[in-house]
C-alpha atoms as a PDB file:
ATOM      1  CA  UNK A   1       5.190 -11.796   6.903  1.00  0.00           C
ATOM      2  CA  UNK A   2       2.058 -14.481   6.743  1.00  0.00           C
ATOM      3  CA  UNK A   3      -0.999 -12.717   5.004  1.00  0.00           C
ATOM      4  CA  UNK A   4       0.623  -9.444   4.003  1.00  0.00           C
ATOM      5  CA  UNK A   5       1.789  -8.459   0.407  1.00  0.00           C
ATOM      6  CA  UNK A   6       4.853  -6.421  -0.160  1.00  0.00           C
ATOM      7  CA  UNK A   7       4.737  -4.129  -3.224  1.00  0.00           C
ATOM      8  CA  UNK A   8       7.991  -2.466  -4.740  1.00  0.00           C
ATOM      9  CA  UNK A   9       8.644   1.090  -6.860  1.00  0.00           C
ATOM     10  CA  UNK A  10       5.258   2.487  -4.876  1.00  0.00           C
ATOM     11  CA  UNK A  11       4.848   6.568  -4.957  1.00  0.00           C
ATOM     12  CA  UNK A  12       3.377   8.370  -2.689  1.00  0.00           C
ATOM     13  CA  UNK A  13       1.209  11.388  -3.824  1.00  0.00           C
ATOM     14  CA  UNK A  14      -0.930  12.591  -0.985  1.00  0.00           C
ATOM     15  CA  UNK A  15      -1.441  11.936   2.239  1.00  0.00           C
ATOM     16  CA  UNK A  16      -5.468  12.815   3.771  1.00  0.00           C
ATOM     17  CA  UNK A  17      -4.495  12.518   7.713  1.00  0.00           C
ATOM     18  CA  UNK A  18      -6.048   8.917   7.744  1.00  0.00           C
ATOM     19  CA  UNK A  19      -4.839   7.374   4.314  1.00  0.00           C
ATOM     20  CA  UNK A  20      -1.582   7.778   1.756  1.00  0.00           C
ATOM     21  CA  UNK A  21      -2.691   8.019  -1.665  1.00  0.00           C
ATOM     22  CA  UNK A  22      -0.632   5.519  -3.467  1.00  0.00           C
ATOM     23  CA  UNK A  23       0.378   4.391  -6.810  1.00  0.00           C
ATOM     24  CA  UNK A  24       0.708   0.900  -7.144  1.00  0.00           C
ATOM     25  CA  UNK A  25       1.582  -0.968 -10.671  1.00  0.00           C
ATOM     26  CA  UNK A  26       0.302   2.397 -12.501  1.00  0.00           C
ATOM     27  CA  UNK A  27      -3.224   2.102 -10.188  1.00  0.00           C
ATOM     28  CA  UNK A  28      -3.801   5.375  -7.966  1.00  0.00           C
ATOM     29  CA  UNK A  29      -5.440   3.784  -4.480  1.00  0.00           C
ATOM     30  CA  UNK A  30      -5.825   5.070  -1.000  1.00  0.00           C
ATOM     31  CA  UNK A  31      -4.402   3.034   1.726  1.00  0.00           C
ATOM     32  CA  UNK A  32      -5.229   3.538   5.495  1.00  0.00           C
ATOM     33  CA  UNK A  33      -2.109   4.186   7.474  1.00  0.00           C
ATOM     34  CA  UNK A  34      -4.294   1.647   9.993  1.00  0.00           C
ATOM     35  CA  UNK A  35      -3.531  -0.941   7.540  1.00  0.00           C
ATOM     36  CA  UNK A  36       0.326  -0.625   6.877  1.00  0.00           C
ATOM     37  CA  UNK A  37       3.059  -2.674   8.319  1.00  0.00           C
ATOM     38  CA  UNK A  38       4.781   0.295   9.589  1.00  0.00           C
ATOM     39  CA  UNK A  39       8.452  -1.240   9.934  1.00  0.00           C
ATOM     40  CA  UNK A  40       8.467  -2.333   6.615  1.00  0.00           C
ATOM     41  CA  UNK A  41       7.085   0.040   4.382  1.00  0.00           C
ATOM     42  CA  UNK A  42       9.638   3.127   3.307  1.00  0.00           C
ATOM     43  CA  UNK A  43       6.339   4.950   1.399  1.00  0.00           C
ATOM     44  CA  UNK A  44       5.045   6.958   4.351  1.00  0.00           C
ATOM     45  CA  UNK A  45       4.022  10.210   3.648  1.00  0.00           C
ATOM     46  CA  UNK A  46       3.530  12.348   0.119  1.00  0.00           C
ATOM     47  CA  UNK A  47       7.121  12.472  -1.790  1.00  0.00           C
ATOM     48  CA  UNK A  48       7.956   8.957  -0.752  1.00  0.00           C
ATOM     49  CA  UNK A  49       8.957   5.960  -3.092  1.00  0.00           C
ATOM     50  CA  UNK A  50       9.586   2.436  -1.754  1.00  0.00           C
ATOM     51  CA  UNK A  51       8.098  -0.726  -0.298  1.00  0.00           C
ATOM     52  CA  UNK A  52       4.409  -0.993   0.758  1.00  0.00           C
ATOM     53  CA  UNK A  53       3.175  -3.822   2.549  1.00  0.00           C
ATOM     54  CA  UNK A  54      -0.368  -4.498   3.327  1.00  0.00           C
ATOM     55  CA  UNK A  55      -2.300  -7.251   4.484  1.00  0.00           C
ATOM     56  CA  UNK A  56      -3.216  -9.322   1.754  1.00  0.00           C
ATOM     57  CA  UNK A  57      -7.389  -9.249   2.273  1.00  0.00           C
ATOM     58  CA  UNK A  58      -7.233  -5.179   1.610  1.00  0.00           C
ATOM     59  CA  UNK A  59      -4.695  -5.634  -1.597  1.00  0.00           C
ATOM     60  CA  UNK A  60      -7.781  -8.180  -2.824  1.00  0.00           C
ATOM     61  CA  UNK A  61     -10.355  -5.178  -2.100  1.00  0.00           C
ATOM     62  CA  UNK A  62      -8.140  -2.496  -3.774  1.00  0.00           C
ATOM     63  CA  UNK A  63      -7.735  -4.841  -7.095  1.00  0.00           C
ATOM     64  CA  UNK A  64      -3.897  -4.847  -6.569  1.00  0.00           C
ATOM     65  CA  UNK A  65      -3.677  -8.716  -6.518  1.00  0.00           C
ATOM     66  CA  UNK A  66      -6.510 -11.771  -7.386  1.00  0.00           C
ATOM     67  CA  UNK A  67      -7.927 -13.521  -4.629  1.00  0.00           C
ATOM     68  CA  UNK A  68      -6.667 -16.915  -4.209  1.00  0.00           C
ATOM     69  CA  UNK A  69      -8.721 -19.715  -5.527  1.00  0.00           C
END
């Protein structure tokens, strides 16, 4: 998928009715449920481990990835 990122071995910890609290690479962050490519993430509610995949501008904002130079 163009512009998204795809992150692997992601836990789910708590879910706030808008967002999932995630953690990503060790790095606790909330991510909108707006925001995630539903049919390919498996993380989807508290409990979960699996695939997230987010578009790549809000993985730059949550200081998962670099931008690109």
């Amino acid at each position: 998928m163009k512009d998204f990122v795809t992150f692997r071995y992601v836990e789910a910890i708590r879910s706030n009715g808008v967002g999932l609290l995630c953690r990503v690479n060790g790095k606790e962050v909330w991510v909108p449920y707006a925001n995630m490519a539903t049919r390919e993430c498996t993380v989807r509610r508290p409990g979960d481990w699996g695939l997230l995949v987010i578009p790549h501008w809000l993985a730059v904002n949550l200081e998962l990835v670099e931008r690109a130079a």
